[in-house]
Protein backbone atom coordinates (compact mmCIF):
# COMPACT_ATOMS: atom_id res chain seq x y z
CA UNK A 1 0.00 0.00 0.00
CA UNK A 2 3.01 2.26 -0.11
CA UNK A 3 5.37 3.77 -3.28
CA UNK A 4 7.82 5.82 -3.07
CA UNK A 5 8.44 7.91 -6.64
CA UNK A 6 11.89 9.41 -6.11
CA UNK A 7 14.19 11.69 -8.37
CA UNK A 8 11.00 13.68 -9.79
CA UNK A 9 10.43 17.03 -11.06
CA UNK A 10 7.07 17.62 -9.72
CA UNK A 11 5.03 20.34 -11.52
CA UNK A 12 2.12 21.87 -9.21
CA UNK A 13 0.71 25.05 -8.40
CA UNK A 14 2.50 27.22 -10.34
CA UNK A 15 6.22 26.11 -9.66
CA UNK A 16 8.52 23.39 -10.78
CA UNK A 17 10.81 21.25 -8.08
CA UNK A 18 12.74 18.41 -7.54
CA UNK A 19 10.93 16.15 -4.95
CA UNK A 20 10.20 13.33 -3.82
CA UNK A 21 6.27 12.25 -3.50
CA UNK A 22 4.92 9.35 -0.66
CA UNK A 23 2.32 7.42 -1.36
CA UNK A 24 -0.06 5.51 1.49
CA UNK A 25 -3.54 4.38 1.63
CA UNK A 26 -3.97 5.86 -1.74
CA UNK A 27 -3.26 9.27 -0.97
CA UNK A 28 0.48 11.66 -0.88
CA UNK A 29 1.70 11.10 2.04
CA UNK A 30 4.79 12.87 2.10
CA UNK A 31 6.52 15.15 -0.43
CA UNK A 32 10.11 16.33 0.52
CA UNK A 33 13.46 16.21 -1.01
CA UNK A 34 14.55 13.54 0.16
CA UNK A 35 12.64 10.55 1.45
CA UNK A 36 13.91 7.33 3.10
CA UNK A 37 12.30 4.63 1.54
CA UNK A 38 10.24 2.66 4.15
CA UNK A 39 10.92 -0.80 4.33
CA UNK A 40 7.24 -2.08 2.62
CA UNK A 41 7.39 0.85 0.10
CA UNK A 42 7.45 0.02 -3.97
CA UNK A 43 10.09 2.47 -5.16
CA UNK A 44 9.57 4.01 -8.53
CA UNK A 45 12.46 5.89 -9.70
CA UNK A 46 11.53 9.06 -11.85
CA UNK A 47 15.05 9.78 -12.73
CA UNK A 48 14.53 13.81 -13.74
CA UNK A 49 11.16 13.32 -15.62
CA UNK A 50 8.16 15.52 -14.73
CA UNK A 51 5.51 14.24 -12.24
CA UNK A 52 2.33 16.03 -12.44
CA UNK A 53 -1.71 15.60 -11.38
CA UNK A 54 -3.15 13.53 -13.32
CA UNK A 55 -5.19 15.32 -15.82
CA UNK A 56 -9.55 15.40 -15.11
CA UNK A 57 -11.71 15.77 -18.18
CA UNK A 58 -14.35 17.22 -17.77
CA UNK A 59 -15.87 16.56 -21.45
CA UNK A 60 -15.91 12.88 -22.75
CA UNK A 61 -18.52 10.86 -24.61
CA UNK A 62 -17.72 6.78 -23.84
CA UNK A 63 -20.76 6.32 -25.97
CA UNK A 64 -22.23 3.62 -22.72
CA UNK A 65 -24.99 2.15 -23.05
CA UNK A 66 -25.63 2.50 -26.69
CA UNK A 67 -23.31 2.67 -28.86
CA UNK A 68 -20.79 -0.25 -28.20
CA UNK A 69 -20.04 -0.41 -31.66
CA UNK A 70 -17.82 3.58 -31.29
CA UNK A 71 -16.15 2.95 -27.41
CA UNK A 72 -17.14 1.58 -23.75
CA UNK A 73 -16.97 3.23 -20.03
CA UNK A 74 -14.34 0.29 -20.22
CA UNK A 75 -11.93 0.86 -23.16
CA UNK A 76 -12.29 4.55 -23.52
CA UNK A 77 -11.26 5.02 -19.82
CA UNK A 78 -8.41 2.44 -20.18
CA UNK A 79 -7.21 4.76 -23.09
CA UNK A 80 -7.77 7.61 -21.23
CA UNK A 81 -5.42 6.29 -18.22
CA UNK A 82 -2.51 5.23 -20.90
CA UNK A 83 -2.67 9.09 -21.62
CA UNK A 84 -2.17 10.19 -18.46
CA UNK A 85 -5.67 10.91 -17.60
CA UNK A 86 -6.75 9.90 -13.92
CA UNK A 87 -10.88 11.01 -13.97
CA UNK A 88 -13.22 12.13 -16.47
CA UNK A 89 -16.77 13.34 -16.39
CA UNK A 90 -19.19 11.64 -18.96
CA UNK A 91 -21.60 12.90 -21.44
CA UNK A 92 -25.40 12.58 -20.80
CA UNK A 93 -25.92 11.95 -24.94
CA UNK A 94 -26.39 7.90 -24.76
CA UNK A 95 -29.03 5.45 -25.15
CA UNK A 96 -31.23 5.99 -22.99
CA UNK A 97 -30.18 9.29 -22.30
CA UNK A 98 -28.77 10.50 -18.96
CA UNK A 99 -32.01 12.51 -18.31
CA UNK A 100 -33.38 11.18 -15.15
CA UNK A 101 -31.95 10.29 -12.23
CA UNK A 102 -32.19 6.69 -12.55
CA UNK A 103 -30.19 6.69 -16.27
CA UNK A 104 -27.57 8.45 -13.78
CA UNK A 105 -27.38 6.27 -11.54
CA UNK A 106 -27.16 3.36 -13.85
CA UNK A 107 -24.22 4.98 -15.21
CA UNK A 108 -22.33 4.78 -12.17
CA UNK A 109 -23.34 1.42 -11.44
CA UNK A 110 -21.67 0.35 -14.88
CA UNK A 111 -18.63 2.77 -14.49
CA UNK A 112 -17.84 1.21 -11.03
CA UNK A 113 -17.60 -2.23 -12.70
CA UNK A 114 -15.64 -1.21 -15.39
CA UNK A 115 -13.64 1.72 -15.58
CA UNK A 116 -9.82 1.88 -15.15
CA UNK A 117 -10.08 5.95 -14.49
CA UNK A 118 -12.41 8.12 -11.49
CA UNK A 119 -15.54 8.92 -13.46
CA UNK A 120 -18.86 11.36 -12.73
CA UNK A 121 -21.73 12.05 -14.93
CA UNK A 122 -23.68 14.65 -16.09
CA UNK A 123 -27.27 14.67 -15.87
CA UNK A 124 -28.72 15.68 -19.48
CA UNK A 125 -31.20 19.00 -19.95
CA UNK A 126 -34.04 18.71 -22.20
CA UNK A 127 -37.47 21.13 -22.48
CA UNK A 128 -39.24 18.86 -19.88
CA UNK A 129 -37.06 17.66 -17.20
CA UNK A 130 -36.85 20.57 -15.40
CA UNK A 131 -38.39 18.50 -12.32
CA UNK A 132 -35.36 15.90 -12.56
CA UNK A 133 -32.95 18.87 -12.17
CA UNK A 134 -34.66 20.72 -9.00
CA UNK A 135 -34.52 16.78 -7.34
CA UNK A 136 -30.62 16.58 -8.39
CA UNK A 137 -28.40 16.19 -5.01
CA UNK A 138 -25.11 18.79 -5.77
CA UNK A 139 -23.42 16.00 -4.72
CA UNK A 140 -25.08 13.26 -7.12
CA UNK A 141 -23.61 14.51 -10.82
CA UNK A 142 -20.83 16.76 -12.22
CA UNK A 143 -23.05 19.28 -13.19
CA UNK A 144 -26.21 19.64 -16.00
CA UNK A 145 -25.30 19.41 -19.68
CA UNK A 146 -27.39 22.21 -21.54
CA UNK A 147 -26.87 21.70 -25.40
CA UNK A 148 -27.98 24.89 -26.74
CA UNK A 149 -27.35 23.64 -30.11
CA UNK A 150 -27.97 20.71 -32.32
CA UNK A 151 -28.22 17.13 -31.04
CA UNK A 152 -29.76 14.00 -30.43
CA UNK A 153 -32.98 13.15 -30.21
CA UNK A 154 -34.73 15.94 -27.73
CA UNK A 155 -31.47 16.95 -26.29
CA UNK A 156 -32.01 20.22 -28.13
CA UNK A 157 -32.79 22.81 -24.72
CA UNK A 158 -34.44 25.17 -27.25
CA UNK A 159 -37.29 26.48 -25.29
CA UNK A 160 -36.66 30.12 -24.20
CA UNK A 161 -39.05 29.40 -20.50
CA UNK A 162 -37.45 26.14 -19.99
CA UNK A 163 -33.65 27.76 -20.47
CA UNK A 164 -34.75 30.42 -18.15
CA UNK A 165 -36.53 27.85 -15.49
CA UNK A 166 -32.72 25.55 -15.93
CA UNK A 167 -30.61 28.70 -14.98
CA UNK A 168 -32.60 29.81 -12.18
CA UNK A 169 -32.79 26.51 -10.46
CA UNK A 170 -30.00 24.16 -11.00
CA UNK A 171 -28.49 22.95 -8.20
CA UNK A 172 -25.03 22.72 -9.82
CA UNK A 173 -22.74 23.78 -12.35
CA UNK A 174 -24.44 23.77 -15.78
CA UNK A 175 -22.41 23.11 -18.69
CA UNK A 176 -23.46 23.92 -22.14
CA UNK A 177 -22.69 23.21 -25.57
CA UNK A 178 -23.27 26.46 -27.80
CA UNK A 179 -24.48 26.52 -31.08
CA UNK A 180 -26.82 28.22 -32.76
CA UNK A 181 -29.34 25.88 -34.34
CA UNK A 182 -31.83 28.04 -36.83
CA UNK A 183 -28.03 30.15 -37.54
CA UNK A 184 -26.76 26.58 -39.05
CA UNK A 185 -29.85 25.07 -40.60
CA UNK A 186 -29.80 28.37 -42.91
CA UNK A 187 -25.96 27.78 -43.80
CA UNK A 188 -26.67 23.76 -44.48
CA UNK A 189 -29.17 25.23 -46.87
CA UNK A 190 -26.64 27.61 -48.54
CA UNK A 191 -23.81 25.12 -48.67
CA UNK A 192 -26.49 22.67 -50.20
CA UNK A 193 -27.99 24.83 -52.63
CA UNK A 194 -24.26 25.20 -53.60
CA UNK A 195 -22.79 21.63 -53.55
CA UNK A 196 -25.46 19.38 -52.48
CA UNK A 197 -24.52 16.59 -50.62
CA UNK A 198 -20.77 16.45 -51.38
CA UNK A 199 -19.53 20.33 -49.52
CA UNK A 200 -16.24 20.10 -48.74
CA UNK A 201 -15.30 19.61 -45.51
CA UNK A 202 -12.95 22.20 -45.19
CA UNK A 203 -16.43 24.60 -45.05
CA UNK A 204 -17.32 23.11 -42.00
CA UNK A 205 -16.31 25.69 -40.10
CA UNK A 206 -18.24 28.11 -41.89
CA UNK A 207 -21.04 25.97 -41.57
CA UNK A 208 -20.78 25.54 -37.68
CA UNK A 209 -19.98 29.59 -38.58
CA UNK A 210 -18.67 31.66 -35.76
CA UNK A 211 -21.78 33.84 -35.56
CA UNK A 212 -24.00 30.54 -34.39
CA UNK A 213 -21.30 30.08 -31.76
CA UNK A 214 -21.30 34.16 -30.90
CA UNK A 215 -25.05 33.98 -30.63
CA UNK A 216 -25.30 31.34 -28.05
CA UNK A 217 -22.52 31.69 -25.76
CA UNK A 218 -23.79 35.47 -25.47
CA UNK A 219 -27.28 34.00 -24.84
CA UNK A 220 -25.87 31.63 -22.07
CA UNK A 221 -23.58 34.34 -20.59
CA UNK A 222 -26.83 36.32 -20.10
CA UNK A 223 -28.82 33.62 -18.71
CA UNK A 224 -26.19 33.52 -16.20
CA UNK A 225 -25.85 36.98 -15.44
CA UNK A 226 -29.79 37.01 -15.21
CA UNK A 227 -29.91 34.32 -12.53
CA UNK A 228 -26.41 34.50 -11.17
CA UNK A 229 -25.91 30.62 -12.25
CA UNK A 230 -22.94 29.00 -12.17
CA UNK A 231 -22.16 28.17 -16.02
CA UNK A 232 -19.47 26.73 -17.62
CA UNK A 233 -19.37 27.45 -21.41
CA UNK A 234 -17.67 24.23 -23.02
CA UNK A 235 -15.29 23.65 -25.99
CA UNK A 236 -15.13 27.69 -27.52
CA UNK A 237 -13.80 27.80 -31.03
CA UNK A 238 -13.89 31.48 -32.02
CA UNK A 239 -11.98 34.52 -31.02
CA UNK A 240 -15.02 36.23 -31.77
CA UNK A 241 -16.41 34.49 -28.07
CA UNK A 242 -13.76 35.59 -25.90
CA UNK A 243 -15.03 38.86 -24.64
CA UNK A 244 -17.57 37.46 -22.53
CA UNK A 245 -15.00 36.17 -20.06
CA UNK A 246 -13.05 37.52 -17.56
CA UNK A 247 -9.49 37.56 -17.73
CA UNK A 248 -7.03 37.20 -14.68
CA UNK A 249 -9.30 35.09 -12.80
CA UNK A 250 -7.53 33.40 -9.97
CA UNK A 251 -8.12 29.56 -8.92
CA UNK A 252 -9.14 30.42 -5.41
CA UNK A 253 -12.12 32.77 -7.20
CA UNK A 254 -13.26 29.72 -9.44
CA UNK A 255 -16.19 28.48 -7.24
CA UNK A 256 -17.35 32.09 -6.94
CA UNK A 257 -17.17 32.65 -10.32
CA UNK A 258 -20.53 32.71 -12.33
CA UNK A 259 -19.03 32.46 -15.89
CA UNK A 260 -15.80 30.16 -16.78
CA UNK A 261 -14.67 28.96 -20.00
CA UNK A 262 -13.46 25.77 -21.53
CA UNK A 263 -11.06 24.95 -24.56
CA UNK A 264 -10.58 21.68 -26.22
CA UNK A 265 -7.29 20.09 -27.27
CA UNK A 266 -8.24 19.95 -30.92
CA UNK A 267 -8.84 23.41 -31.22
CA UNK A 268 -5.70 24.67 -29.57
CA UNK A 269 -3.65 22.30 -31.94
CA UNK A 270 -5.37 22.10 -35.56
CA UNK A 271 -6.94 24.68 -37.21
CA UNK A 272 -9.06 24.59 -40.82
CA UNK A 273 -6.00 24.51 -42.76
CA UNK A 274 -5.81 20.83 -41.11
CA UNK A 275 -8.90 19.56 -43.27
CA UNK A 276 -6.70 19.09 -46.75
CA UNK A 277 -5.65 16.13 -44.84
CA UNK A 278 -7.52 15.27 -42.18
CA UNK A 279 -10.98 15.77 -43.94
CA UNK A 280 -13.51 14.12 -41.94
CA UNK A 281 -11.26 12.83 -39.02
CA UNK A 282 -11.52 16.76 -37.68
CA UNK A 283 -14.94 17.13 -38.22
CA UNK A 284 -16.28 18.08 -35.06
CA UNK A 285 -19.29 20.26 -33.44
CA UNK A 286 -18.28 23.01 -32.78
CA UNK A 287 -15.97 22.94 -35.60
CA UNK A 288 -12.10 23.71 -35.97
CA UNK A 289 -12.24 26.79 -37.39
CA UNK A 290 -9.44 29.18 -39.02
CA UNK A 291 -5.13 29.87 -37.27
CA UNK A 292 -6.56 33.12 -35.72
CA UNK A 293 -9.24 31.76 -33.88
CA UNK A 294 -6.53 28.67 -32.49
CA UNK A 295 -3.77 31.89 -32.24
CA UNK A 296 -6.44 33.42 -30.19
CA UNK A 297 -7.67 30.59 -27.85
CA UNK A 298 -4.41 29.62 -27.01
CA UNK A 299 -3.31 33.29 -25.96
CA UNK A 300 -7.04 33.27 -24.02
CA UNK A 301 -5.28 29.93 -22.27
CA UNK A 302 -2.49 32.00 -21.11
CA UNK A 303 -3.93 35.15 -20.34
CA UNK A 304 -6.67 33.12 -18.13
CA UNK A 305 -9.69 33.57 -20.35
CA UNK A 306 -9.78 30.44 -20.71
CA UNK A 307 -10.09 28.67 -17.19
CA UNK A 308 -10.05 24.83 -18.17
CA UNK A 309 -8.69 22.70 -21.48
CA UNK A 310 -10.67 19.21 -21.65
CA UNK A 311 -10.80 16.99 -24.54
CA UNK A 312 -14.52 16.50 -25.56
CA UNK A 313 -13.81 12.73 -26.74
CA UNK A 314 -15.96 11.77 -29.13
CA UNK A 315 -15.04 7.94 -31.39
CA UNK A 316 -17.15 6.97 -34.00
CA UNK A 317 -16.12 3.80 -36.12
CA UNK A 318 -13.83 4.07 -38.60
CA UNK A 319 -16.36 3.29 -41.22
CA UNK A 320 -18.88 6.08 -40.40
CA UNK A 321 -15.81 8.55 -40.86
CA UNK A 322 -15.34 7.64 -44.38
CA UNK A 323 -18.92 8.13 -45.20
CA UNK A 324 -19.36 9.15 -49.11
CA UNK A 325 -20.15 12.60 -48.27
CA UNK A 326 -19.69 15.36 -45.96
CA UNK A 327 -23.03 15.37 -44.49
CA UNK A 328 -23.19 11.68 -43.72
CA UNK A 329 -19.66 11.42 -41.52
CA UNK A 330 -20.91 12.33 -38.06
CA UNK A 331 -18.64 14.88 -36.19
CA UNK A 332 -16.61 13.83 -33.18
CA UNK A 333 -13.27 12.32 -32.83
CA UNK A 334 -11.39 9.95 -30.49
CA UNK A 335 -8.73 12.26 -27.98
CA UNK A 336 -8.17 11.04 -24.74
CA UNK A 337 -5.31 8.45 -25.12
CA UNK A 338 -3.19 11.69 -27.12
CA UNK A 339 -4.70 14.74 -25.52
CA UNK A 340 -1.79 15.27 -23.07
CA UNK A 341 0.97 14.42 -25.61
CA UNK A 342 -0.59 17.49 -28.05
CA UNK A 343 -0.38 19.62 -25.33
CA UNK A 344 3.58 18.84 -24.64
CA UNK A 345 3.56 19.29 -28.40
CA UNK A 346 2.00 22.97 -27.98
CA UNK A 347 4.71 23.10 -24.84
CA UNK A 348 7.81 21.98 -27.38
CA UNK A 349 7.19 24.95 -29.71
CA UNK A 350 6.66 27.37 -27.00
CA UNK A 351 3.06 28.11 -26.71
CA UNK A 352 2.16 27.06 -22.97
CA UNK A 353 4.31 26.06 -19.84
CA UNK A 354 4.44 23.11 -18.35
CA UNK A 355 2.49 25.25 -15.49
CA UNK A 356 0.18 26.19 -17.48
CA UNK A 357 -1.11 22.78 -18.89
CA UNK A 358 -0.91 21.58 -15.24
CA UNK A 359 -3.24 24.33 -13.94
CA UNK A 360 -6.08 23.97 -16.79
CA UNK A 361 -6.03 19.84 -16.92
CA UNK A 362 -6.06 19.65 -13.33
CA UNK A 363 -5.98 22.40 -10.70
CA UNK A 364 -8.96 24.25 -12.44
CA UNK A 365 -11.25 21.41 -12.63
CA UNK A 366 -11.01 20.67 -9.40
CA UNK A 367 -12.02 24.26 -8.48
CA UNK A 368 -14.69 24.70 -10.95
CA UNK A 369 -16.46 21.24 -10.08
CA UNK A 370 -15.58 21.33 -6.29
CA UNK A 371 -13.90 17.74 -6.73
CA UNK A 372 -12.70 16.50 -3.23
CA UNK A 373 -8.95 16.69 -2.31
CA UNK A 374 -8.08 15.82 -5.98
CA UNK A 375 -6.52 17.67 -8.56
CA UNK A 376 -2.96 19.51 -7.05
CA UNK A 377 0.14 17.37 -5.45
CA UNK A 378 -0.72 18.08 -1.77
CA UNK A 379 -0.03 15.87 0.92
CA UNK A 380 -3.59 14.52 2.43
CA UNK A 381 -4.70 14.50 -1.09
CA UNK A 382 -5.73 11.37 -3.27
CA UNK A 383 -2.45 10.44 -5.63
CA UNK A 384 -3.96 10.99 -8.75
CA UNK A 385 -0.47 11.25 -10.52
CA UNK A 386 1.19 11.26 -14.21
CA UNK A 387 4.26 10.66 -14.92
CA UNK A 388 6.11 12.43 -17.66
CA UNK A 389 9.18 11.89 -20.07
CA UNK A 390 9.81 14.68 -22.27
CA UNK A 391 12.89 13.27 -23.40
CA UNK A 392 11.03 10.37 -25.23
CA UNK A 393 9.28 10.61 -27.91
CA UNK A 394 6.03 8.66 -28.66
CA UNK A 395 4.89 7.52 -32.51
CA UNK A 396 1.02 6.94 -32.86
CA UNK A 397 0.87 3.36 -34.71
CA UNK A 398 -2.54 1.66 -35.10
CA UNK A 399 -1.09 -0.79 -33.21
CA UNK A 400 -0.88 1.93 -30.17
CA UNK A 401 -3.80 2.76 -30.35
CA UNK A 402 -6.06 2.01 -27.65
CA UNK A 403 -9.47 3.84 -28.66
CA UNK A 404 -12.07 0.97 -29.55
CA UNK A 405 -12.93 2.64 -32.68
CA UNK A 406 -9.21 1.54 -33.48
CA UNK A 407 -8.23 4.87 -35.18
CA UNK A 408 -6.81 8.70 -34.28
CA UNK A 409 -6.63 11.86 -36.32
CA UNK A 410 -2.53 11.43 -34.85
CA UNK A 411 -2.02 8.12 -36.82
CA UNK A 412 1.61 8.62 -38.08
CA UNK A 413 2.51 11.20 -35.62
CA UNK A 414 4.95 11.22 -33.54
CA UNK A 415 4.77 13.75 -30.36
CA UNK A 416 7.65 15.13 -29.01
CA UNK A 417 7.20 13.52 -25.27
CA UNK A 418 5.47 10.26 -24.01
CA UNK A 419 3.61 9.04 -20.90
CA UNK A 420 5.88 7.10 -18.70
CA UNK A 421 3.05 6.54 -16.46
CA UNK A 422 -0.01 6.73 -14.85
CA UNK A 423 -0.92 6.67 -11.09
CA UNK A 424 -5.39 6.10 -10.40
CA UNK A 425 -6.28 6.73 -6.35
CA UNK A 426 -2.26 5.36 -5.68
CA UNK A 427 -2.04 2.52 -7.62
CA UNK A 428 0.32 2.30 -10.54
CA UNK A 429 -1.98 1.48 -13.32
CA UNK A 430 -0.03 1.97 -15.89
CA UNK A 431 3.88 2.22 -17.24
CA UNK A 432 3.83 4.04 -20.17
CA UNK A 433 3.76 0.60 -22.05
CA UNK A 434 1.55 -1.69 -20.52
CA UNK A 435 -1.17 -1.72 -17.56
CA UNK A 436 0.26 -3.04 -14.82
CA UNK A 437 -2.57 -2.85 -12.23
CA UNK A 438 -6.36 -3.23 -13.03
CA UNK A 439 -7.73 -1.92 -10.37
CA UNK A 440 -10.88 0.13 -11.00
CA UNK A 441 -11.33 4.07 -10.47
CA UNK A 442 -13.62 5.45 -8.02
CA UNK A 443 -16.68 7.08 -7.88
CA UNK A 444 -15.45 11.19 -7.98
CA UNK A 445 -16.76 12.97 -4.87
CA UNK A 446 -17.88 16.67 -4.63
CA UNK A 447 -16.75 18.98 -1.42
CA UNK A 448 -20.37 20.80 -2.04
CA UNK A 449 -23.24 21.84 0.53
């Protein structure tokens, strides 16, 4: 029940040092500079790489129950640990949906027989479960999933009373995905009139245009003023958006805050130029849109605009991808397994800190969703940990790859550092090769009244 992980550079809170971390129970016991190994302890020598919290997402679709055919709670989450990723919060879009609070607690009941990472759930928002919501215990899901934009089946929150009845009484953080739907049907029409079925994909973005994403992030930013809710916009795309949010915003202010803002690893690393040879594989909702929108989010990142980066994992099989037109491939791609690795790509050429990543993966998360004593490298807290070698590169082979879909817009990539492993509620899970523990994750837990 005790590791030691010696010769580390651990990366937390703002600051970079060379420590040595204590693990008992499940939880840091010790970090100093020098630890005596006790005589029961497993001792994991870091030698020099960098030993950070492991990353939470707060935006994943494992597609369970429904769709076994694109991912599971139980191979999406082991992917998600081989990237470094120690919890994730799930996706209410599934079959049944994750509208009531039975489908939530369902959910858990699967994830706690299956999943390799910490997992929570979002209950889903639709025009007429606004009872559901007022009954949600704080303490019972993430937060509620509002998607003010296209989706499945009557997932659509369209109803102006209902929107206003959801902001005024939610009981916790309300997430939502912003898109304006009557703003894209009339640009489908365009693009249609113009190429019928075959538009090329590298109009996506002007399809999923920047002035449908404008017009409902402003419209959920005022909802939230209106009822002083606490709303987290997800997965922005545009620099058009960024105004809305405050910059400078300290960790310790997150739970106060009304308003904070999320940005997804895809759009800090591709932008639309990326569709000449990605096509499909990048087509996502919202949509990757042009280098000064991703020029601007990632400045918003470091200026603290932008309070959280997730991934928004979305697999669909391989075969629905390469669907014989643009409006057949669905939107959504597979992230989790590389998510960290693009983001030591973005910290390679200079664009964020290893600080940085650290405090947007992990630290801010915890804040904004109130997770309990996860999230920093503190002693007391759970050892949710990631190992790092920058010195190592890592090639993305389809035999790597981990996703059940069996596929990644990184095929044939090779990132500049690798996971050398992967720490879940102090076991070592995984060694940056193979899993070497299969111990399951734990229900997340919420330090809410």
């Amino acid at each position: 029940m005790k590791t030691l992980i010696t010769n580390a550079k651990l990366v937390n809170e703002g600051t970079i040092s060379s420590q040595d971390l204590l693990i008992e129970n499940g939880r840091i016991a010790q970090i100093a500079t020098s630890i005596t190994a006790p005589a029961d302890a497993k001792v994991v020598d870091a030698n020099g790489k960098y030993l950070i919290p492991g990353m939470i997402d707060d935006q994943v679709h494992f597609r369970e129950p429904g769709f076994p055919n694109k991912g599971t709670i139980a191979s999406e989450s082991r992917a998600a640990v081989a990237g470094g990723i120690t919890s994730f919060m799930e996706m209410p879009n599934v079959n049944p949906q994750t509208t009531n609070l039975q489908a939530l607690e369902d959910k858990y009941v699967r994830a706690q027989q299956s999943s390799l990472a910490n997992f929570a759930f979002y209950l889903g928002a639709t025009n007429d479960n606004l009872e559901e919501i007022k009954r949600l215990d704080p303490n019972q899901a993430c937060g509620v999933k509002i998607f003010m934009g296209a989706s499945t089946g009557n997932m659509l929150v369209d109803n102006p009373e209902t929107l206003n009845a959801i902001f005024a009484n939610s009981p916790v953080v309300i997430a939502t995905h912003c898109e304006d739907t009557p703003t894209i049907a009339i640009n489908e029409a365009k693009m249609r009139e113009q190429y019928g079925e075959h538009v090329p994909m590298s109009l996506h973005g002007e399809i999923r245009s920047r002035e449908a994403c404008l017009k409902s992030s402003k419209m959920a930013a005022e909802l939230a003023i209106k009822h002083k809710s606490r709303l987290h916009i997800l997965h922005l795309t545009t620099a058009d958006e960024l105004y809305l949010f405050q910059a400078g915003k300290k960790l310790a202010d997150l739970k106060g805050a009304n308003i904070t803002a999320e940005a997804c690893v895809h759009h800090l690393y591709f932008n639309d130029s990326d569709y000449e040879t990605l096509g499909s594989l990048i087509k996502c909702n919202p949509a990757v849109k042009t280098l000064q929108d991703q020029l601007a989010l990632q400045q918003a990142v470091n200026n603290d605009v932008i309070d959280i980066i997730a991934t928004d994992h979305a697999p669909h099989t391989w075969d629905e991808k390469q669907a014989d037109s643009y409006f057949k491939a669905p939107s959504g791609l597979p992230l989790v397994q590389h998510a960290l690795l693009s983001l030591l790509d973005l910290h390679t050429k200079g664009v964020f800190s290893l600080e940085k990543i650290v405090q947007k993966t992990s630290h801010a998360v915890a804040e904004r969703f109130e997770l309990k004593d996860r999230g920093y490298l503190r002693e007391g807290y759970i050892a949710d940990l990631t190992l790092l070698d920058l010195d190592n590169p890592f090639k993305v082979t389809k035999e790597n790859i981990r996703y059940h879909c069996g596929w990644s817009p990184f095929n044939g990539h090779q990132f500049s550092a690798s996971i050398a492993g992967t720490f879940v509620n102090g076991k070592h899970v995984f060694d940056g090769s193979k899993f070497i523990d299969n111990s399951l994750g734990e229900r997340l837990q919420f330090a809410r009244k």
